[in-house]
N, C-alpha and C. Protein backbone atom coordinates (compact mmCIF):
# COMPACT_ATOMS: atom_id res chain seq x y z
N UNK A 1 -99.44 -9.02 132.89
CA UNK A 1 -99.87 -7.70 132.45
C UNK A 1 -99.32 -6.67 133.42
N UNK A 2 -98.43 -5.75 132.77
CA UNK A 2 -98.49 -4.73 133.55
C UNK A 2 -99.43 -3.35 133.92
N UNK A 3 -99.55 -3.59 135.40
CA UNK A 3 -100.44 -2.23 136.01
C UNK A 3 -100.00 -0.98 136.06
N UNK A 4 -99.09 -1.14 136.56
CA UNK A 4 -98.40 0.57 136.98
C UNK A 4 -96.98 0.52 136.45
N UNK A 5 -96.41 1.83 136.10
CA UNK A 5 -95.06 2.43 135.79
C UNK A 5 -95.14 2.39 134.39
N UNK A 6 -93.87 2.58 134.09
CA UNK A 6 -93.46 3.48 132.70
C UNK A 6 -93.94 2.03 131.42
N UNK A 7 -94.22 0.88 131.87
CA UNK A 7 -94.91 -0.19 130.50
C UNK A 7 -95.81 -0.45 131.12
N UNK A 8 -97.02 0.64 131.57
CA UNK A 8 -98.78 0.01 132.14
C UNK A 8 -99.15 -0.47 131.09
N UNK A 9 -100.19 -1.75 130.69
CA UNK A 9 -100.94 -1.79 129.53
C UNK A 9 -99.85 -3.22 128.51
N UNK A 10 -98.82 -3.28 128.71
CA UNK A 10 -98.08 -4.11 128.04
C UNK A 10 -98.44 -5.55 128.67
N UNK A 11 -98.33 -7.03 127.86
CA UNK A 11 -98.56 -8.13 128.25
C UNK A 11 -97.38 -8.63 127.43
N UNK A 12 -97.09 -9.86 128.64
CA UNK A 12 -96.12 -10.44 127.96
C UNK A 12 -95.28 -11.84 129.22
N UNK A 13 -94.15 -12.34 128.45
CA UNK A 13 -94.47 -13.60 129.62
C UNK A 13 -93.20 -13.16 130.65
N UNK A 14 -93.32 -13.89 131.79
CA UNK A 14 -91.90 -13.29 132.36
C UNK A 14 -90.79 -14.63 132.25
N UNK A 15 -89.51 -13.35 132.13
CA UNK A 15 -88.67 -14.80 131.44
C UNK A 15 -87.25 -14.79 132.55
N UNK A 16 -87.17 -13.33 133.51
CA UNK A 16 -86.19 -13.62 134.64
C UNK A 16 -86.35 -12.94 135.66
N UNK A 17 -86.16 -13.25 136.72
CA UNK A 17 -87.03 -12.53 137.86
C UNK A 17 -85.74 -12.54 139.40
N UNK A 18 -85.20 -11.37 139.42
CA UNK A 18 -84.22 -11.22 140.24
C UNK A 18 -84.73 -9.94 141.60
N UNK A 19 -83.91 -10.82 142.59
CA UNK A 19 -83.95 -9.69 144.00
C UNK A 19 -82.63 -8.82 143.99
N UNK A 20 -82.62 -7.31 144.08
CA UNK A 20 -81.73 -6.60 144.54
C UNK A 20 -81.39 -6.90 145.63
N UNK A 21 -80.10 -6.37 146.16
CA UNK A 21 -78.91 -5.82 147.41
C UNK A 21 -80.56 -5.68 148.06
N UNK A 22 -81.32 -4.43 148.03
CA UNK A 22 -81.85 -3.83 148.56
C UNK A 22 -83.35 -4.43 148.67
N UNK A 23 -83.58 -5.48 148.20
CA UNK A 23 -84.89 -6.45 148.27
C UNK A 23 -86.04 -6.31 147.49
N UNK A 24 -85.31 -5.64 146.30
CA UNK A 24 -86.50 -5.12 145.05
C UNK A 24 -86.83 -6.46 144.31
N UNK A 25 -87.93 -6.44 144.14
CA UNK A 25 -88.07 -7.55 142.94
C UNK A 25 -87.80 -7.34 141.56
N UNK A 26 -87.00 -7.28 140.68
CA UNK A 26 -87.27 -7.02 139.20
C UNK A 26 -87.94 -8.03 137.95
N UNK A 27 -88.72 -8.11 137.00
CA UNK A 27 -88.70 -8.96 136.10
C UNK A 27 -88.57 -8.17 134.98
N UNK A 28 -87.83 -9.39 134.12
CA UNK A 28 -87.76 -9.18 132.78
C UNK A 28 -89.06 -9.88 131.74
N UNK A 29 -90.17 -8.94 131.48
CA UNK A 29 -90.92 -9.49 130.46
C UNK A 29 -90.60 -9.66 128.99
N UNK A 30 -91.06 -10.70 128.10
CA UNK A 30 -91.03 -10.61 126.99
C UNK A 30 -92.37 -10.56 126.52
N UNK A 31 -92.32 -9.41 125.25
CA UNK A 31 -93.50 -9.61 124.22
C UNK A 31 -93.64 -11.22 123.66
N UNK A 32 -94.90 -10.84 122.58
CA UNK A 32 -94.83 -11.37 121.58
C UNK A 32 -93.54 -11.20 120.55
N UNK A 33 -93.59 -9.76 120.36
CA UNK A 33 -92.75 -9.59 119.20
C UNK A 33 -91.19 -9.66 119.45
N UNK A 34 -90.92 -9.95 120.30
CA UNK A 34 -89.65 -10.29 120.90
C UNK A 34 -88.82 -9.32 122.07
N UNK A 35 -89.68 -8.09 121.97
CA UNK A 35 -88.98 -7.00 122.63
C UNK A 35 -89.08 -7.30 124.29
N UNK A 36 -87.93 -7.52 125.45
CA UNK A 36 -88.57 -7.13 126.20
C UNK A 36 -88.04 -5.79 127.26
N UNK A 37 -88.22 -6.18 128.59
CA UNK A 37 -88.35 -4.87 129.34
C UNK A 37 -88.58 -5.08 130.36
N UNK A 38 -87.73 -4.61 131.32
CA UNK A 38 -87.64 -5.00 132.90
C UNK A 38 -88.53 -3.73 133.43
N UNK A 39 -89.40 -4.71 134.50
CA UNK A 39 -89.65 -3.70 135.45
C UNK A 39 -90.42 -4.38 136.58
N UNK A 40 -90.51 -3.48 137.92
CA UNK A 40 -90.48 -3.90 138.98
C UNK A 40 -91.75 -4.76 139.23
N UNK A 41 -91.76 -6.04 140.23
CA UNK A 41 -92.72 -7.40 140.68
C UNK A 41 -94.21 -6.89 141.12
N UNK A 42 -93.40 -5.71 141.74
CA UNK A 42 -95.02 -5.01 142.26
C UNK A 42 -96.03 -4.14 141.22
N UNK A 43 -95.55 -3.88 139.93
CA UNK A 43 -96.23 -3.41 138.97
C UNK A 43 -96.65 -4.24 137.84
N UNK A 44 -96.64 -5.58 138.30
CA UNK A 44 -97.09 -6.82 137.44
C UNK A 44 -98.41 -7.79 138.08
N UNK A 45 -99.50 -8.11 137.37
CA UNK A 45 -100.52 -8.90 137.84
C UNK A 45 -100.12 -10.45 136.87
N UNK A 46 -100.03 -10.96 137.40
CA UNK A 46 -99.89 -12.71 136.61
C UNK A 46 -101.56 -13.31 136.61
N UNK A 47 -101.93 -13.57 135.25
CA UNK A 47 -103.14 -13.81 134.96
C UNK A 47 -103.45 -15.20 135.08
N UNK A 48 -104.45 -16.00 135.61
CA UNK A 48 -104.17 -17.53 136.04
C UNK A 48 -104.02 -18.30 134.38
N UNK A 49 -104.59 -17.58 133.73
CA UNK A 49 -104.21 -18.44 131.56
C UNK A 49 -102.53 -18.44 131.95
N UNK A 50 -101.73 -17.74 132.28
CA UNK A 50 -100.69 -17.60 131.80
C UNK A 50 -99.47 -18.32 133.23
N UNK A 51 -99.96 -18.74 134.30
CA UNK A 51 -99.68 -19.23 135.56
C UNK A 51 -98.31 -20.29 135.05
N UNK A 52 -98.92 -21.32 134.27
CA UNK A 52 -98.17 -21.93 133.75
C UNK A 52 -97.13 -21.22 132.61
N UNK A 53 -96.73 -20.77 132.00
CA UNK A 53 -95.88 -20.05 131.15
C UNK A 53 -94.87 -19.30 132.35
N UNK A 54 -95.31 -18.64 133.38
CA UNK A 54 -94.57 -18.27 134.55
C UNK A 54 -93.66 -19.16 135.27
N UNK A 55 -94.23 -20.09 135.73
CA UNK A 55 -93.80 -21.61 136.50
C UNK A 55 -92.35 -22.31 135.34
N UNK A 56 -92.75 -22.09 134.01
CA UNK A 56 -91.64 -22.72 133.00
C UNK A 56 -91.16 -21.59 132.46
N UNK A 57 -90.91 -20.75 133.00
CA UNK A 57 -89.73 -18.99 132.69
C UNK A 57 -88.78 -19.37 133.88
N UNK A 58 -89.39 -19.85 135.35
CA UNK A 58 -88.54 -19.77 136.64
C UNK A 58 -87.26 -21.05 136.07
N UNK A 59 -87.84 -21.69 135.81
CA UNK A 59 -86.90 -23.47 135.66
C UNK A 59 -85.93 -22.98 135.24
């Protein structure tokens, strides 16, 4: 679920999760409906239901 920035309120699973040059975290979430939408590690809470769905996005 995202907390803060421009998709607060959106849920969805994370499906790629990269470090910048500069040591940013980014992820790419996906909806349900297929859409997704990058945005930064620190404006994401990982809910323990969904722990596993996270763990098999990294593989």
């Amino acid at each position: 679920m995202v907390v803060a920035g421009t998709h607060i309120g959106k849920p969805g699973i994370v499906r790629h999760i990269h470090t910048s040059k500069t040591g940013y975290i980014t992820i790419t979430v996906e909806q349900k409906n297929k859409e997704r939408f990058k945005t930064l590690a620190k404006n994401v809470v990982v809910q323990a239901s969904r722990l596993l769905y996270v763990a098999v996005a990294l593989l």
